[in-house]
C-alpha atoms as a PDB file:
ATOM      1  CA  UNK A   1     -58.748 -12.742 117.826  1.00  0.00           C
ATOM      2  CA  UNK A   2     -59.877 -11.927 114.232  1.00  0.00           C
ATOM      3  CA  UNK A   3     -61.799  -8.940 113.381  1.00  0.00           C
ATOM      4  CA  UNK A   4     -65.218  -8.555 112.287  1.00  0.00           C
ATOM      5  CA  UNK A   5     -65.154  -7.774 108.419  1.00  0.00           C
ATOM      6  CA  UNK A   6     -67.043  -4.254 107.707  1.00  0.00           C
ATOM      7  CA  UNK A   7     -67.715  -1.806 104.387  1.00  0.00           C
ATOM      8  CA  UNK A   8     -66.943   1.180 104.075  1.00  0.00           C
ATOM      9  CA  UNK A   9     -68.284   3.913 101.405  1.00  0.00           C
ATOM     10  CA  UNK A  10     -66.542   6.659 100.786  1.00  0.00           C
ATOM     11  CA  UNK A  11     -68.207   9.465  99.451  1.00  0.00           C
ATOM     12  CA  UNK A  12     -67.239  11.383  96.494  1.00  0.00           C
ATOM     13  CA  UNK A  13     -66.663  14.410  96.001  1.00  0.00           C
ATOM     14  CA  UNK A  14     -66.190  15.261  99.903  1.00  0.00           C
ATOM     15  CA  UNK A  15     -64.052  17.385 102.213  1.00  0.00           C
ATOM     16  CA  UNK A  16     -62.780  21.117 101.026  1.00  0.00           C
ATOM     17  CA  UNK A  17     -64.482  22.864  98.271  1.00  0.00           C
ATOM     18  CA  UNK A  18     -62.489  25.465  96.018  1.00  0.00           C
ATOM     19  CA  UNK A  19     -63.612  28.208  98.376  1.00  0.00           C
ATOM     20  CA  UNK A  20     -62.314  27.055 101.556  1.00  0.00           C
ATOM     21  CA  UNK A  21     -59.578  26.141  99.871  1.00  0.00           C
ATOM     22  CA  UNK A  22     -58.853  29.310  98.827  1.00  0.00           C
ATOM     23  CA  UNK A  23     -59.275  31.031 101.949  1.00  0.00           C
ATOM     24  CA  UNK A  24     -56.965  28.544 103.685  1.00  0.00           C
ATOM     25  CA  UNK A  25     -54.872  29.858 101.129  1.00  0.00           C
ATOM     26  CA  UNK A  26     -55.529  33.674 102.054  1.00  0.00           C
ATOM     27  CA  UNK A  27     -54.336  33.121 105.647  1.00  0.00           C
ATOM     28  CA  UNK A  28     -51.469  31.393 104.800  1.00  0.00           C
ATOM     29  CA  UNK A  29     -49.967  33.665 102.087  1.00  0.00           C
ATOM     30  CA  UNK A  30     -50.884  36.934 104.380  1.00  0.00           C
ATOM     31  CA  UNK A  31     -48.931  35.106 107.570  1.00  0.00           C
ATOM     32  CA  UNK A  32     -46.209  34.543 104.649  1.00  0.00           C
ATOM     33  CA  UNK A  33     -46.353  38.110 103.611  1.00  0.00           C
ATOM     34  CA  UNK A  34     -46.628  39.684 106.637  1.00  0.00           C
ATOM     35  CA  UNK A  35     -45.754  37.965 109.661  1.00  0.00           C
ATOM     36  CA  UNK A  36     -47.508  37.331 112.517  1.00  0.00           C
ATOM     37  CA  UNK A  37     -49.690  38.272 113.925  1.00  0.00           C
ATOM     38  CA  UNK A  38     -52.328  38.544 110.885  1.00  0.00           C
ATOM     39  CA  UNK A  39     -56.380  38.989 112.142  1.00  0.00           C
ATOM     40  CA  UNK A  40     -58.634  37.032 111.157  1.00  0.00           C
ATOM     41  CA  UNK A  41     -62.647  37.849 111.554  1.00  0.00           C
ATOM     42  CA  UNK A  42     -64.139  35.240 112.668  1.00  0.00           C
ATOM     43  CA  UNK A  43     -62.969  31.209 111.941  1.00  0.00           C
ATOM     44  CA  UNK A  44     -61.635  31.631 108.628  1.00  0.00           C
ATOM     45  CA  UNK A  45     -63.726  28.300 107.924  1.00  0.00           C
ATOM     46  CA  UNK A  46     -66.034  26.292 110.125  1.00  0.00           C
ATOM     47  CA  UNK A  47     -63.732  23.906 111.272  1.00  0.00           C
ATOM     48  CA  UNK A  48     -61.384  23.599 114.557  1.00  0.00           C
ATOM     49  CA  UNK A  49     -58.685  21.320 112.968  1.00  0.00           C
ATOM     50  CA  UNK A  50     -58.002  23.841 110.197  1.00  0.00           C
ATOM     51  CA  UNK A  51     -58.093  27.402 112.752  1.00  0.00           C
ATOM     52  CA  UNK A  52     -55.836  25.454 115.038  1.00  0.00           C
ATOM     53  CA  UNK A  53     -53.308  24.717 112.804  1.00  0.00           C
ATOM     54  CA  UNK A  54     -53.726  28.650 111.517  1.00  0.00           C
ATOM     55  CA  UNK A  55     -53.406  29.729 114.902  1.00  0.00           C
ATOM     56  CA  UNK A  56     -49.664  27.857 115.598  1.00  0.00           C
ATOM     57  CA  UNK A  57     -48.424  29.739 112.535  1.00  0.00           C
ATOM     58  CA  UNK A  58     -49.739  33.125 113.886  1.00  0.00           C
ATOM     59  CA  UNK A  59     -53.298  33.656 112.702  1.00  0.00           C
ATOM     60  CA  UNK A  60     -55.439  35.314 115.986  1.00  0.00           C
ATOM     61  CA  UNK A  61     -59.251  34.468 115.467  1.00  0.00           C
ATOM     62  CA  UNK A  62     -61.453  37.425 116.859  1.00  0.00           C
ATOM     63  CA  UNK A  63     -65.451  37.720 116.680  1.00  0.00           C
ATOM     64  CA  UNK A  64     -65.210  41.612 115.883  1.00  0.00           C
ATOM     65  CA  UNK A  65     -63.196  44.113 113.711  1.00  0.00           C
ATOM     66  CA  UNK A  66     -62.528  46.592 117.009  1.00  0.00           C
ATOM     67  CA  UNK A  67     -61.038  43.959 118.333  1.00  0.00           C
ATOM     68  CA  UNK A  68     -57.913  43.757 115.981  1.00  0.00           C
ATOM     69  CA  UNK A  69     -55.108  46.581 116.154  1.00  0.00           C
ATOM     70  CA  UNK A  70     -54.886  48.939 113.123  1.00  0.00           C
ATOM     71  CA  UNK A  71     -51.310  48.528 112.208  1.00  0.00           C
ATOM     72  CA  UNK A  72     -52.048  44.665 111.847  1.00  0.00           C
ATOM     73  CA  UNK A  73     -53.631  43.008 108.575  1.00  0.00           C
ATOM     74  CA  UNK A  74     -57.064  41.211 108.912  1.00  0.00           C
ATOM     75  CA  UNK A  75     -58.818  39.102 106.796  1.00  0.00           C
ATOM     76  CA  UNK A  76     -62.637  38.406 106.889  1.00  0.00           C
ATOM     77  CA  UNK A  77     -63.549  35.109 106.749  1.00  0.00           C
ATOM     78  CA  UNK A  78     -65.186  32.938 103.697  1.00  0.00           C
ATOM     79  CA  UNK A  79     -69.063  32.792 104.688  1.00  0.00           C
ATOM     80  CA  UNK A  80     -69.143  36.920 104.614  1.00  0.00           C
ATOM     81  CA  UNK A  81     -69.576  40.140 106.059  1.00  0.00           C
ATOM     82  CA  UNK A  82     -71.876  42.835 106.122  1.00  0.00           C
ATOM     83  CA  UNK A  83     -70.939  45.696 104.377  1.00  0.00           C
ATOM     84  CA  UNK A  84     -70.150  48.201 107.136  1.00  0.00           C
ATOM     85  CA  UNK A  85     -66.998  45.492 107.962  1.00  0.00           C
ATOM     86  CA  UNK A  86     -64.593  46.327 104.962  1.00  0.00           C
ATOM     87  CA  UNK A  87     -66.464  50.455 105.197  1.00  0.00           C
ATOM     88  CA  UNK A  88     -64.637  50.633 109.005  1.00  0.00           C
ATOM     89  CA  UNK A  89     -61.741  48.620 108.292  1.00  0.00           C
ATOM     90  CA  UNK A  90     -61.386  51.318 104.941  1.00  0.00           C
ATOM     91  CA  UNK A  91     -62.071  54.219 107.744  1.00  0.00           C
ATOM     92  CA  UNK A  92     -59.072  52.920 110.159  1.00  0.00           C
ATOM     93  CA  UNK A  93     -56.670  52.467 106.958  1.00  0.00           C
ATOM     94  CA  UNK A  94     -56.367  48.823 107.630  1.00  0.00           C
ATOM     95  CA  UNK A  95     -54.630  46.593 105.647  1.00  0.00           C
ATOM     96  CA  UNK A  96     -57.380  43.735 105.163  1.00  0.00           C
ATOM     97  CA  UNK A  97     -58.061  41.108 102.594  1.00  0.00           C
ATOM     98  CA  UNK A  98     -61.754  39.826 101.975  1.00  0.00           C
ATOM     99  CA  UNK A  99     -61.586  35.675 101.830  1.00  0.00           C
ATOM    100  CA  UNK A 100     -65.597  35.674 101.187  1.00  0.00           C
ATOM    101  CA  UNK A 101     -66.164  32.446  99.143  1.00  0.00           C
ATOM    102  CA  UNK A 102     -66.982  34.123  94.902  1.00  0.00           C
ATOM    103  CA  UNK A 103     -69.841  31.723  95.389  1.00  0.00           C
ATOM    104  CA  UNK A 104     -71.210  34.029  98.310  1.00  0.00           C
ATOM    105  CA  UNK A 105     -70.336  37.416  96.742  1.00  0.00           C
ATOM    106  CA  UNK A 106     -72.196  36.315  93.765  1.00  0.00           C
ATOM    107  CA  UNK A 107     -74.957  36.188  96.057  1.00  0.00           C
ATOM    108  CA  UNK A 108     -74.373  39.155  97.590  1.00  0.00           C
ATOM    109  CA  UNK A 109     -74.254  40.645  93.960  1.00  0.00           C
ATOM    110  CA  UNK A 110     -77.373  39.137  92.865  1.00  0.00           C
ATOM    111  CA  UNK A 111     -79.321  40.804  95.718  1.00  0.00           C
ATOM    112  CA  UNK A 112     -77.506  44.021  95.467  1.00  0.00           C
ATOM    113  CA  UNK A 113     -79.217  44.334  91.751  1.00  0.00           C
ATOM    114  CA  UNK A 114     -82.390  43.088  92.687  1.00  0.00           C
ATOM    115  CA  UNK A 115     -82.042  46.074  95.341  1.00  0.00           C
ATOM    116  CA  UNK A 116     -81.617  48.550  92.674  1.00  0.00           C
ATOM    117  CA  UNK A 117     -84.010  47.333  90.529  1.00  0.00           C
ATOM    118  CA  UNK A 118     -86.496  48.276  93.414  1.00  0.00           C
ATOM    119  CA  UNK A 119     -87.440  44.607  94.601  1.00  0.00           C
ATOM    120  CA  UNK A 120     -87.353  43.481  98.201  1.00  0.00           C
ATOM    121  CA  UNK A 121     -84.945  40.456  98.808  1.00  0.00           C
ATOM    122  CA  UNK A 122     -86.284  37.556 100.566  1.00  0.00           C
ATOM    123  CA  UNK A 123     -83.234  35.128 101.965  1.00  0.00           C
ATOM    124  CA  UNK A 124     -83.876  31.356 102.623  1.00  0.00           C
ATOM    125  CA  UNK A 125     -81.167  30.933 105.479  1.00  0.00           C
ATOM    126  CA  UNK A 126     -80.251  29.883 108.720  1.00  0.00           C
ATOM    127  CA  UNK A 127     -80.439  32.654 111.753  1.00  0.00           C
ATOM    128  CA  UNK A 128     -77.400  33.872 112.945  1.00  0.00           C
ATOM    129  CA  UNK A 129     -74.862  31.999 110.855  1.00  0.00           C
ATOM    130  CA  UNK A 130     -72.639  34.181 109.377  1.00  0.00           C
ATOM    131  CA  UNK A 131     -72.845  33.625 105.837  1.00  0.00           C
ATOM    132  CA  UNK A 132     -76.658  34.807 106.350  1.00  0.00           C
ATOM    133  CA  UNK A 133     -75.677  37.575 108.457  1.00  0.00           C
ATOM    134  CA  UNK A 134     -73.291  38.548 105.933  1.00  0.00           C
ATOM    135  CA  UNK A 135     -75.746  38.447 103.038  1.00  0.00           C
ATOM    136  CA  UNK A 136     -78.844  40.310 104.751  1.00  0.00           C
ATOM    137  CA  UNK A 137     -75.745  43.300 105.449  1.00  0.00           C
ATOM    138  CA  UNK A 138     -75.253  43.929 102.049  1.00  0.00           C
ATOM    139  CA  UNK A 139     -78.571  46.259 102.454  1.00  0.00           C
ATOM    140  CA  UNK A 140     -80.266  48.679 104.386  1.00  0.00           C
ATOM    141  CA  UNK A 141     -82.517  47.066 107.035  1.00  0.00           C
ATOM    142  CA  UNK A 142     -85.720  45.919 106.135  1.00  0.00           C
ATOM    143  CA  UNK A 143     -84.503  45.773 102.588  1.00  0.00           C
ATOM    144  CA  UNK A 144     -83.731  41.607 103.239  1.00  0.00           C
ATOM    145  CA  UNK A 145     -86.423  39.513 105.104  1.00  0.00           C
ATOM    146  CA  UNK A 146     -85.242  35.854 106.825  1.00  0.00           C
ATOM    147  CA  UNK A 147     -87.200  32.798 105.937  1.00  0.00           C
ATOM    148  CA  UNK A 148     -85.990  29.157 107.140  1.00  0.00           C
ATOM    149  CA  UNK A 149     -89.172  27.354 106.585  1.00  0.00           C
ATOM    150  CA  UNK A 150     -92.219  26.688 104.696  1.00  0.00           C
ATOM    151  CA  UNK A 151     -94.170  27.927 107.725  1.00  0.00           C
ATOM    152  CA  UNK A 152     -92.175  31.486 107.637  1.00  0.00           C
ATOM    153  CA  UNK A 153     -93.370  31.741 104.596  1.00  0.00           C
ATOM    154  CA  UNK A 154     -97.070  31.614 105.534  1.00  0.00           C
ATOM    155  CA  UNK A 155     -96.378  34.748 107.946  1.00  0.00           C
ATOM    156  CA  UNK A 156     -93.755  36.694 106.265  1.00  0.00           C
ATOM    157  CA  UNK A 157     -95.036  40.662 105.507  1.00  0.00           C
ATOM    158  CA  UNK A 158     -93.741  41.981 102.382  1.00  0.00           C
ATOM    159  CA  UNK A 159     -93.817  45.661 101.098  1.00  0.00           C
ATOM    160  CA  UNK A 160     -95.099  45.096  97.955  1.00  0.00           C
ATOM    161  CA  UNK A 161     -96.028  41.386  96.877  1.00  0.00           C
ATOM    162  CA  UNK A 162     -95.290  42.037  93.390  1.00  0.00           C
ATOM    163  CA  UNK A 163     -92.081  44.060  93.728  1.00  0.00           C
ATOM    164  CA  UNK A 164     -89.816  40.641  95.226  1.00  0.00           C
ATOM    165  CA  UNK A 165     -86.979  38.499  94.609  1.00  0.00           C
ATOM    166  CA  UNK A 166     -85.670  35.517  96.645  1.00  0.00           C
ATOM    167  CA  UNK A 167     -81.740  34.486  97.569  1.00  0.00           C
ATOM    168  CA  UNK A 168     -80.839  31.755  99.270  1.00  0.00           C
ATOM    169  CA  UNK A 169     -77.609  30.446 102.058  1.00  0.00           C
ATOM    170  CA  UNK A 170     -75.153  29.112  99.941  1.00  0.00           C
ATOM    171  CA  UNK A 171     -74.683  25.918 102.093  1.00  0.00           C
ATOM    172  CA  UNK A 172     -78.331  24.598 103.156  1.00  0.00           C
ATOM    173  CA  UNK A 173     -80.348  21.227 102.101  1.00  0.00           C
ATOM    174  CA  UNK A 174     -81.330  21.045  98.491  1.00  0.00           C
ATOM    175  CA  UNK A 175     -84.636  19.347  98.954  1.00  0.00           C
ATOM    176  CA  UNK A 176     -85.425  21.426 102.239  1.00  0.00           C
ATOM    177  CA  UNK A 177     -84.924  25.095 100.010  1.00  0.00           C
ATOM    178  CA  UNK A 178     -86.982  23.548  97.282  1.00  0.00           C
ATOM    179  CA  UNK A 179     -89.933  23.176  99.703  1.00  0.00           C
ATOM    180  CA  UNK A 180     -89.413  26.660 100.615  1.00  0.00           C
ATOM    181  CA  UNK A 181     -88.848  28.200  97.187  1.00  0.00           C
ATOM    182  CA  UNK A 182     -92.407  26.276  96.451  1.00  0.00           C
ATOM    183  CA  UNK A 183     -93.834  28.167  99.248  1.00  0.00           C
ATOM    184  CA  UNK A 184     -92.966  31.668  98.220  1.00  0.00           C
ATOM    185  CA  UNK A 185     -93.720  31.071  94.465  1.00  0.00           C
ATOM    186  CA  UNK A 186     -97.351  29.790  95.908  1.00  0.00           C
ATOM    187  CA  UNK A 187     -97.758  32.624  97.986  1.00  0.00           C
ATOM    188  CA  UNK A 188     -95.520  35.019  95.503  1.00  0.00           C
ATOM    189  CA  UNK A 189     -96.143  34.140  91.904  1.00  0.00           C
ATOM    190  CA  UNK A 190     -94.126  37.801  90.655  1.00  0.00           C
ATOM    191  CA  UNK A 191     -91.050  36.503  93.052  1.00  0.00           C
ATOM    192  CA  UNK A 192     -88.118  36.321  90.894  1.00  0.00           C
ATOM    193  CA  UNK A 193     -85.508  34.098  91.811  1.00  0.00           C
ATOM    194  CA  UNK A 194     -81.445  33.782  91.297  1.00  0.00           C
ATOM    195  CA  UNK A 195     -80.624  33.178  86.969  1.00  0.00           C
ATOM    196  CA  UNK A 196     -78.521  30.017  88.600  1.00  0.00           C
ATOM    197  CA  UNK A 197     -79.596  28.112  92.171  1.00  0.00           C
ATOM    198  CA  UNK A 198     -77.179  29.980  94.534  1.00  0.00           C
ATOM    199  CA  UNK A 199     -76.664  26.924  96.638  1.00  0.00           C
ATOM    200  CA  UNK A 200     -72.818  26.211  95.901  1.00  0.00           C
ATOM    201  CA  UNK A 201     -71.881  23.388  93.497  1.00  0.00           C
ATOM    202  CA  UNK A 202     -69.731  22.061  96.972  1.00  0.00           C
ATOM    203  CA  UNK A 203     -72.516  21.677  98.945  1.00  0.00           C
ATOM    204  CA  UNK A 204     -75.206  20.207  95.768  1.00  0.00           C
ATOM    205  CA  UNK A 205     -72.390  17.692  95.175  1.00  0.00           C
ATOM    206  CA  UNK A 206     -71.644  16.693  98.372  1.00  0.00           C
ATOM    207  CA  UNK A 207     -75.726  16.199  99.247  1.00  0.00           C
ATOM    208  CA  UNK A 208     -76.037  14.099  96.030  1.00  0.00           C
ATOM    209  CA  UNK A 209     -73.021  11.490  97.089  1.00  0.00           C
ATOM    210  CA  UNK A 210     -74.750  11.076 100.061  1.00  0.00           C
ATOM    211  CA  UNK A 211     -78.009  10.336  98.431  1.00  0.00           C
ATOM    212  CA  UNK A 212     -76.089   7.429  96.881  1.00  0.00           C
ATOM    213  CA  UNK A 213     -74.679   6.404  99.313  1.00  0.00           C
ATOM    214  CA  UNK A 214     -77.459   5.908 101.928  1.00  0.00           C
ATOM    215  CA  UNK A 215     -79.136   2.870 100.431  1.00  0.00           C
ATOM    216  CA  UNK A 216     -75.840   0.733 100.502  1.00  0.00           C
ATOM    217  CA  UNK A 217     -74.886   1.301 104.835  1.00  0.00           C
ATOM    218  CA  UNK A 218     -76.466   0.658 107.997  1.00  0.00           C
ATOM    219  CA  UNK A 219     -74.434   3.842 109.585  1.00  0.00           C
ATOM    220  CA  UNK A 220     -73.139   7.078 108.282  1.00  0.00           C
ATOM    221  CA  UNK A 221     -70.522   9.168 110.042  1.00  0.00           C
ATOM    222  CA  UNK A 222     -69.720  13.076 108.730  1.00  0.00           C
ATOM    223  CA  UNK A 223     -66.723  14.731 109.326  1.00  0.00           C
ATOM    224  CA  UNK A 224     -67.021  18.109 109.949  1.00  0.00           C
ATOM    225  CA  UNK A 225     -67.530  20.729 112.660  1.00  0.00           C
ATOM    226  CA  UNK A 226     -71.052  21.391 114.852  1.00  0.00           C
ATOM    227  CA  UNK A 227     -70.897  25.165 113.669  1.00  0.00           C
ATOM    228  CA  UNK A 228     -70.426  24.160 110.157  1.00  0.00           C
ATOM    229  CA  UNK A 229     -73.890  24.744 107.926  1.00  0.00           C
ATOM    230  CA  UNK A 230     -72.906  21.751 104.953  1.00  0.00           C
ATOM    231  CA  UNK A 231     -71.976  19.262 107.533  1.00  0.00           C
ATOM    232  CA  UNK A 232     -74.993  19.683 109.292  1.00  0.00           C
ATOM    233  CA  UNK A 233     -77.324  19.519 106.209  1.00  0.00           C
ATOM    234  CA  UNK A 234     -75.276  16.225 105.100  1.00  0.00           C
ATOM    235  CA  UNK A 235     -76.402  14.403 108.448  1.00  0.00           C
ATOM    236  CA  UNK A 236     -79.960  15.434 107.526  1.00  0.00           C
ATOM    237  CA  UNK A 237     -79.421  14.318 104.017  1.00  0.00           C
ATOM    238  CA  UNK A 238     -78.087  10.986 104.845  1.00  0.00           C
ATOM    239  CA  UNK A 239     -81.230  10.662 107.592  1.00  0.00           C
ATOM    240  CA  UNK A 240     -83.712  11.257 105.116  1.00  0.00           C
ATOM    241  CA  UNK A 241     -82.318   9.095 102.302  1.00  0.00           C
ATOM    242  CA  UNK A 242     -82.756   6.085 104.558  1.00  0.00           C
ATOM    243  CA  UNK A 243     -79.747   5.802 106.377  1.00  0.00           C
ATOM    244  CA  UNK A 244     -80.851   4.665 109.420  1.00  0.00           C
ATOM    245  CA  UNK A 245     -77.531   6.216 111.687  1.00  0.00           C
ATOM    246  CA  UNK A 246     -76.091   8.979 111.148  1.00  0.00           C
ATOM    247  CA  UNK A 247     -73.396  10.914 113.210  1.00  0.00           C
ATOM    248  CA  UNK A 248     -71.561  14.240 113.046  1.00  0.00           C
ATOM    249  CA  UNK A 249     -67.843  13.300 114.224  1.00  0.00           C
ATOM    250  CA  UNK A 250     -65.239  16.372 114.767  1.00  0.00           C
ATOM    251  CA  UNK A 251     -62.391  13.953 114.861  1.00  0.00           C
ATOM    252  CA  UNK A 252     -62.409   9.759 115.122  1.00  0.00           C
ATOM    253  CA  UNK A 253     -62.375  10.065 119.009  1.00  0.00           C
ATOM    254  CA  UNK A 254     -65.419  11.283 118.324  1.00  0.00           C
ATOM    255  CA  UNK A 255     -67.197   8.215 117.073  1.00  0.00           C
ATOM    256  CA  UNK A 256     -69.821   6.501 119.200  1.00  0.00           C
ATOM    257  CA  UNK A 257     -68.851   3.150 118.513  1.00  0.00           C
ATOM    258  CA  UNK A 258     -71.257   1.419 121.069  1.00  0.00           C
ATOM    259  CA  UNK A 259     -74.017   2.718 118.454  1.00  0.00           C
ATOM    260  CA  UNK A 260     -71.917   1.186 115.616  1.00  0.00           C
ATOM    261  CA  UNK A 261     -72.075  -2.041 117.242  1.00  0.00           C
ATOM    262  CA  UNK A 262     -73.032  -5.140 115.082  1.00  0.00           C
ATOM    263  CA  UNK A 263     -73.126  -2.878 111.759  1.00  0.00           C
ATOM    264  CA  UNK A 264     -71.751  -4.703 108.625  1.00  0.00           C
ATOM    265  CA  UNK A 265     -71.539  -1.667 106.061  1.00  0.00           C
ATOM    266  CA  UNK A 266     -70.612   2.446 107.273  1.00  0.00           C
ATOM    267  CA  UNK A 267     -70.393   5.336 105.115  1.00  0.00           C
ATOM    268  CA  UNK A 268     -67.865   8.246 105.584  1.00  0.00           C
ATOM    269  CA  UNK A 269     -68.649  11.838 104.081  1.00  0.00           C
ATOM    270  CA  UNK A 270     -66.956  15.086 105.167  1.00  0.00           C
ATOM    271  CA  UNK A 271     -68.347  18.809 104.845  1.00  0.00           C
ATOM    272  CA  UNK A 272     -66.360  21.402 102.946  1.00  0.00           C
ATOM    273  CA  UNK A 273     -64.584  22.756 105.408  1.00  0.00           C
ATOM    274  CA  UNK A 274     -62.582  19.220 107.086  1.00  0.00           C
ATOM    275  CA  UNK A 275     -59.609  18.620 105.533  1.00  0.00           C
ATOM    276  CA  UNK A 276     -58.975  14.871 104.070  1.00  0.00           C
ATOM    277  CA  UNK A 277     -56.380  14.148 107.069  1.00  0.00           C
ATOM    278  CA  UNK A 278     -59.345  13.835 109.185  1.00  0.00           C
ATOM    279  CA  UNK A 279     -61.091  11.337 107.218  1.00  0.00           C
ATOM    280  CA  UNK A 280     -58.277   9.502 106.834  1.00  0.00           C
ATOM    281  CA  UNK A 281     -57.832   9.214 110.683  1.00  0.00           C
ATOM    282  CA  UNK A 282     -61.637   8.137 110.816  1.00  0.00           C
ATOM    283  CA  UNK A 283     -60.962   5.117 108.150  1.00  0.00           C
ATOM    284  CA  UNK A 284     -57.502   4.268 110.801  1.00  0.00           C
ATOM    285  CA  UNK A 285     -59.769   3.836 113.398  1.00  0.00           C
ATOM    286  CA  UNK A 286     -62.246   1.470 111.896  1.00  0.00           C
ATOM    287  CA  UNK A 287     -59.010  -0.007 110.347  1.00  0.00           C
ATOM    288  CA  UNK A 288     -58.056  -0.657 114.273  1.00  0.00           C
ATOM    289  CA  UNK A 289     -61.281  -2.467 114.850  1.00  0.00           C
ATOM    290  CA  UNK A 290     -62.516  -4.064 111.620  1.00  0.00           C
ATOM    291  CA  UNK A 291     -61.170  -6.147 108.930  1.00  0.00           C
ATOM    292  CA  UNK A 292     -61.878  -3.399 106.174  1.00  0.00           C
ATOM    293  CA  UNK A 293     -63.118  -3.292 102.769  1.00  0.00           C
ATOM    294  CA  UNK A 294     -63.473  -0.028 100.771  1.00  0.00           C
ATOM    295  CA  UNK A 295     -65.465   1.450  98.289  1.00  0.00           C
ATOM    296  CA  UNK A 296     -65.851   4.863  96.732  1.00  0.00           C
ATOM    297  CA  UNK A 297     -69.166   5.791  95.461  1.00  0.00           C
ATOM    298  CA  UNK A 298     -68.267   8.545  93.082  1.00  0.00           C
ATOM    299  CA  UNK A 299     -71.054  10.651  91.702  1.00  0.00           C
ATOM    300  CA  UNK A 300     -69.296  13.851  90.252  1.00  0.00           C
ATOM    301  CA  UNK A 301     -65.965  15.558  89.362  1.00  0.00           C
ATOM    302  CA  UNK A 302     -64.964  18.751  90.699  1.00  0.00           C
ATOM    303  CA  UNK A 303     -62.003  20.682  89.415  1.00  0.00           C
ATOM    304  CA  UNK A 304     -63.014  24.050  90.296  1.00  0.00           C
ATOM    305  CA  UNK A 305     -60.191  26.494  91.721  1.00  0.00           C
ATOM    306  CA  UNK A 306     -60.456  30.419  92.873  1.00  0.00           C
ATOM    307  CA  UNK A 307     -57.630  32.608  92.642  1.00  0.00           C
ATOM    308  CA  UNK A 308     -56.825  34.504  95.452  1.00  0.00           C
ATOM    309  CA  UNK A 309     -56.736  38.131  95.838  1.00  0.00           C
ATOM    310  CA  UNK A 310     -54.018  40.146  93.839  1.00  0.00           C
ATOM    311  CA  UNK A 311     -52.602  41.967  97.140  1.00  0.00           C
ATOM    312  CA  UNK A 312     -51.878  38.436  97.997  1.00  0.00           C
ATOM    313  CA  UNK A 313     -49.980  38.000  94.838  1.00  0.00           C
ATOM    314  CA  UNK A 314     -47.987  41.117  94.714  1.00  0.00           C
ATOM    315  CA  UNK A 315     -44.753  41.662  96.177  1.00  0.00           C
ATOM    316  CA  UNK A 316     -43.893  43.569  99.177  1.00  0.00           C
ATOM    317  CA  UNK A 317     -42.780  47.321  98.395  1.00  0.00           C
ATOM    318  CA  UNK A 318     -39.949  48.026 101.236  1.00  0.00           C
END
């Protein structure tokens, strides 16, 4: 019985960005330079394919620093921490090794000056993700006020409407930030936003493949993790640039393909935490059911790469 023929898209860029890479990276070379066990503060990157794997070498995954022995190195994870995290570690002489994405500290920088230049910080985020919580720690409280939507904006009470300045989550919606970056320069014309938009190259590249993409399928499927902020925002993406399917997929046994029936054309994007093994296992399993062609639709280059930390790099003193 012949198979049905079917497109496929590829997106491009898509999968790991430089910074997940490079915490990946941090894990790795501390299990190499230490032994196991090594600590890790929460999933070193949103995505259960990658902690697994870091878990069978020796990598334990906790939610909270007093839950990880003192005599044992831990590493805090790329989205972030607040700034009391690496204060206590410091204050129990731990060993630990910061794997917070430079795209994020530069954030954290940014509103760290606008703090001592006497502005409050407004942060366009998502509750209770990390990389947020990380960001509104770098402060005292109060000093960093939480907006998601336009309609936050409307309520939001300021200290002094002149005296603010606005970051935003490295990893949300380009179009959906602009909407609320309008609001607060309506409501705030003195606001003063970042020199350069702090949402990550990663995530603005990954959002624009997807743009053009959409017109060309009938069904989109994302690889990447329910927890994971880019991945999420790349579903929305492909939604509102006409696609009229789109699916989040952990792994290909994932897929709903009873919603895929009678399709002729599917595009495949990943967020910037799955690694390209897991795409690759998606495109197997349409190869098992469809006679496939494949396309990439390529709209940008990336070639950026972060070093990691010099303890990493040093040798071991016996």
């Amino acid at each position: 019985m012949s198979k049905p023929p079917l497109a496929l898209y590829l997106a491009a860029p898509r999968g790991f960005c430089a910074g997940v890479d490079r915490a990946i990276k941090i894990v790795e070379m501390a299990l190499e330079k230490w032994g196991a066990p090594v600590y890790v503060r929460h999933e070193i990157v949103h995505n259960r394919f990658v902690v697994d794997g870091l878990r069978d070498q020796g990598a334990v995954f906790v939610e909270e620093l007093d839950e990880c022995p003192p005599d044992r190195p831990v590493i805090f994870s790329a989205h972030g921490v607040p700034k009391a995290v690496p204060a206590e570690a410091a204050r129990r002489e731990m060993i630990y090794v910061d794997a917070t994405c430079p795209l994020v500290s530069k954030v954290h920088i940014e509103a760290a000056r606008h703090h001592e230049n006497g502005l409050q910080i407004v942060m366009i985020g998502h509750a209770g993700h990390p990389e947020t919580v990380g960001t509104m720690g770098q402060l005292p409280e109060g000093e960093v006020l939480l907006v998601e939507t336009p309609e936050d904006v409307a309520t939001l009470q300021v200290r002094d409407p002149a005296r603010l300045a606005f970051v935003t989550q490295t990893t949300l919606s380009i179009d959906d930030t602009g909407e609320v970056v309008e609001a607060l320069s309506a409501r705030f014309p003195d606001i003063v936003g970042p020199h350069k938009e702090d949402i990550c190259y990663a995530t603005t590249n990954r959002q624009e493949a997807v743009k053009a993409m959409a017109p060309k399928i009938d069904a989109m499927l994302v690889v990447g993790a329910p927890n994971s902020s880019n991945s999420k925002r790349l579903v929305e993406v492909g939604a509102k640039a006409g696609c009229r399917y789109a699916q989040l997929v952990q792994r290909a046994s994932d897929i709903d393909w009873r919603a895929l029936e009678g399709i002729a054309s599917v595009g495949i994007t990943a967020g910037a935490s799955a690694p390209e093994v897991l795409v690759n296992e998606v495109i197997d399993a349409f190869r098992e059911r469809y006679e496939v062609t494949v396309e990439m639709v390529e709209t940008a280059q990336e070639n950026v790469e972060f070093k990691v930390p010099r303890v990493l790099r040093d040798p071991v003193i016996a």
